[in-house]
Protein backbone atom coordinates (compact mmCIF):
# COMPACT_ATOMS: atom_id res chain seq x y z
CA UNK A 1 -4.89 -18.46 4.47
CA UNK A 2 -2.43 -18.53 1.19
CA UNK A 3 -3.81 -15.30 0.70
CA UNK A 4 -3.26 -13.87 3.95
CA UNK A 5 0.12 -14.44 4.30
CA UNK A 6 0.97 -13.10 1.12
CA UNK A 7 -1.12 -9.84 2.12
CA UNK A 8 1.08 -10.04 4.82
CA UNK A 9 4.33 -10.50 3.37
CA UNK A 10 3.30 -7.49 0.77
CA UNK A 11 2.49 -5.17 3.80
CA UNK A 12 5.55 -5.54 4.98
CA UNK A 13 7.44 -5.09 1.38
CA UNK A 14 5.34 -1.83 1.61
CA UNK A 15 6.44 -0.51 4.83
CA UNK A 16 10.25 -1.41 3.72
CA UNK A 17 9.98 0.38 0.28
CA UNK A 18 8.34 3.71 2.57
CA UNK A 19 10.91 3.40 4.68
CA UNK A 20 13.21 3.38 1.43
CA UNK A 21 11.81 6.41 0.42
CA UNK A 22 11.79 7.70 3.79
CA UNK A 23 15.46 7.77 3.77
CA UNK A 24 16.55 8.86 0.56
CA UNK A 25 14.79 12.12 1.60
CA UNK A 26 11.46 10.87 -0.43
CA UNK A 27 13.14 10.65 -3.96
CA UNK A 28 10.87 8.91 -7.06
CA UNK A 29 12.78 5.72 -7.64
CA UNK A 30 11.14 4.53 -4.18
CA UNK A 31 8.10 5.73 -4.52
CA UNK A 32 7.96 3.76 -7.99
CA UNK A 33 8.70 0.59 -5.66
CA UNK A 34 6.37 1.61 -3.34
CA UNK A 35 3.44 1.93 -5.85
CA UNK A 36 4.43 -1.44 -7.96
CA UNK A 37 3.68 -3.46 -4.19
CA UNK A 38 0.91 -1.02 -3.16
CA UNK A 39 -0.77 -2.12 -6.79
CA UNK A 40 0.26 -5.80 -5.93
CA UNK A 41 -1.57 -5.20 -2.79
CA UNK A 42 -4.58 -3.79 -4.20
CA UNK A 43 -4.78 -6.43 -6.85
CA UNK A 44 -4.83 -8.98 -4.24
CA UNK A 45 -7.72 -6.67 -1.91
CA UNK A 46 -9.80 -7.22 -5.42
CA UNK A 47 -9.31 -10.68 -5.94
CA UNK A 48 -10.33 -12.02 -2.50
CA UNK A 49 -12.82 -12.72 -0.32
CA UNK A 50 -11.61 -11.19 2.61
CA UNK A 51 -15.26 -10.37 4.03
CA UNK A 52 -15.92 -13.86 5.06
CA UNK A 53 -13.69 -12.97 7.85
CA UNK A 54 -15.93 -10.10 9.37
CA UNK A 55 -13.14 -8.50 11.87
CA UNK A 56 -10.72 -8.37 8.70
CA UNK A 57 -14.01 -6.21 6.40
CA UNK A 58 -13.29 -3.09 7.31
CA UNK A 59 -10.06 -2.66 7.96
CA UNK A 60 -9.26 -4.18 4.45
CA UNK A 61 -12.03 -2.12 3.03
CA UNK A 62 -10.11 0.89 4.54
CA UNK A 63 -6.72 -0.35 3.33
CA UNK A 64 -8.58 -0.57 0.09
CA UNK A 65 -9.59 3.09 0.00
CA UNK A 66 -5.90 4.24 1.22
CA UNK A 67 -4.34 2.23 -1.89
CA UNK A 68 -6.54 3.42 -4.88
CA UNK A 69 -6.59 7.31 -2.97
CA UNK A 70 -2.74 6.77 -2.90
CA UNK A 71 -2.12 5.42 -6.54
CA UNK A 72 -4.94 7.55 -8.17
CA UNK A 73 -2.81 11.06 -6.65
CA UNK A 74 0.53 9.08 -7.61
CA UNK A 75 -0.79 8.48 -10.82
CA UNK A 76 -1.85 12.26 -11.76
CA UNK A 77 1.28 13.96 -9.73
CA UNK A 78 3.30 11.87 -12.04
CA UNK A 79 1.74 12.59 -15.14
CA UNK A 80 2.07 16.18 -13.98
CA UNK A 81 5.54 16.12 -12.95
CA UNK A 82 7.41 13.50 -15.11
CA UNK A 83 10.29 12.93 -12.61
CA UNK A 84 13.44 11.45 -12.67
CA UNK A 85 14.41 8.88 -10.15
CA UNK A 86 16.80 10.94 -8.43
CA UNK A 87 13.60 13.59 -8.35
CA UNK A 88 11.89 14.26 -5.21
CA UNK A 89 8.35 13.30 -5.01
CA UNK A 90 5.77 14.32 -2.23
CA UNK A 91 1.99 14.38 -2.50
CA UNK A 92 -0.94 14.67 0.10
CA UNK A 93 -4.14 14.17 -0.08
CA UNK A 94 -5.17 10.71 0.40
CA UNK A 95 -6.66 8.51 3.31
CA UNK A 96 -4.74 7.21 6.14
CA UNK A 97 -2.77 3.79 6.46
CA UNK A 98 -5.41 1.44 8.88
CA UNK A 99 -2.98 1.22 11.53
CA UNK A 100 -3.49 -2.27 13.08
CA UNK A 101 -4.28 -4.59 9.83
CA UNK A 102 -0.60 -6.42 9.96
CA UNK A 103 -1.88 -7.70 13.59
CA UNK A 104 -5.23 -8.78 12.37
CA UNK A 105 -4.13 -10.74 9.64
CA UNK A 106 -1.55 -12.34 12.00
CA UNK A 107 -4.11 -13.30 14.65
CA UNK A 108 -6.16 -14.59 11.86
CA UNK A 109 -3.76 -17.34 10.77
CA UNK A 110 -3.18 -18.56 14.60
């Protein structure tokens, strides 16, 4: 349950930090902010034992596969690139966000 909420709490750190980047017209210093929680996030995925809930397996499987897709091409576009913070940084190329996790894990600590 400790877990859970602090999945939770690190979703919504992530969708703040997107909307950050969002914002500033998608510049690097938030996606750098966005990547340290997404890692957080993923660290957490890896650490747990989220199957034992079977409605939370796949959509934290596919959260999973979104975060390493997402850091893997954030990882190699920034090698590439070297930007600055004030830099603008867009890539493509990696799964979808599983739209309806945040809800799940809430119904899962009622």
């Amino acid at each position: 349950m400790i877990l859970t909420k602090e999945l939770l709490q690190l979703l919504n750190n992530s969708k703040q930090a997107y909307d950050q980047y969002i914002a500033s017209k998608k510049i690097f210093l938030y996606s750098k902010k966005l990547r340290q929680i997404n890692k957080k996030i993923l660290d957490i995925i890896n650490s747990s034992n989220f199957d034992k809930e079977q409605k939370l397996e796949k959509p934290i499987l596919d959260l999973k596969k979104h975060l390493e897709e997402w850091i893997l091409i954030w990882d190699r576009q920034q090698m590439a690139k070297s930007p600055s913070d004030e830099d603008l940084f867009v890539f493509s190329g990696y799964r979808k966000y599983p739209k309806g996790l945040e809800l799940l894990l809430i119904n899962t600590l009622k």
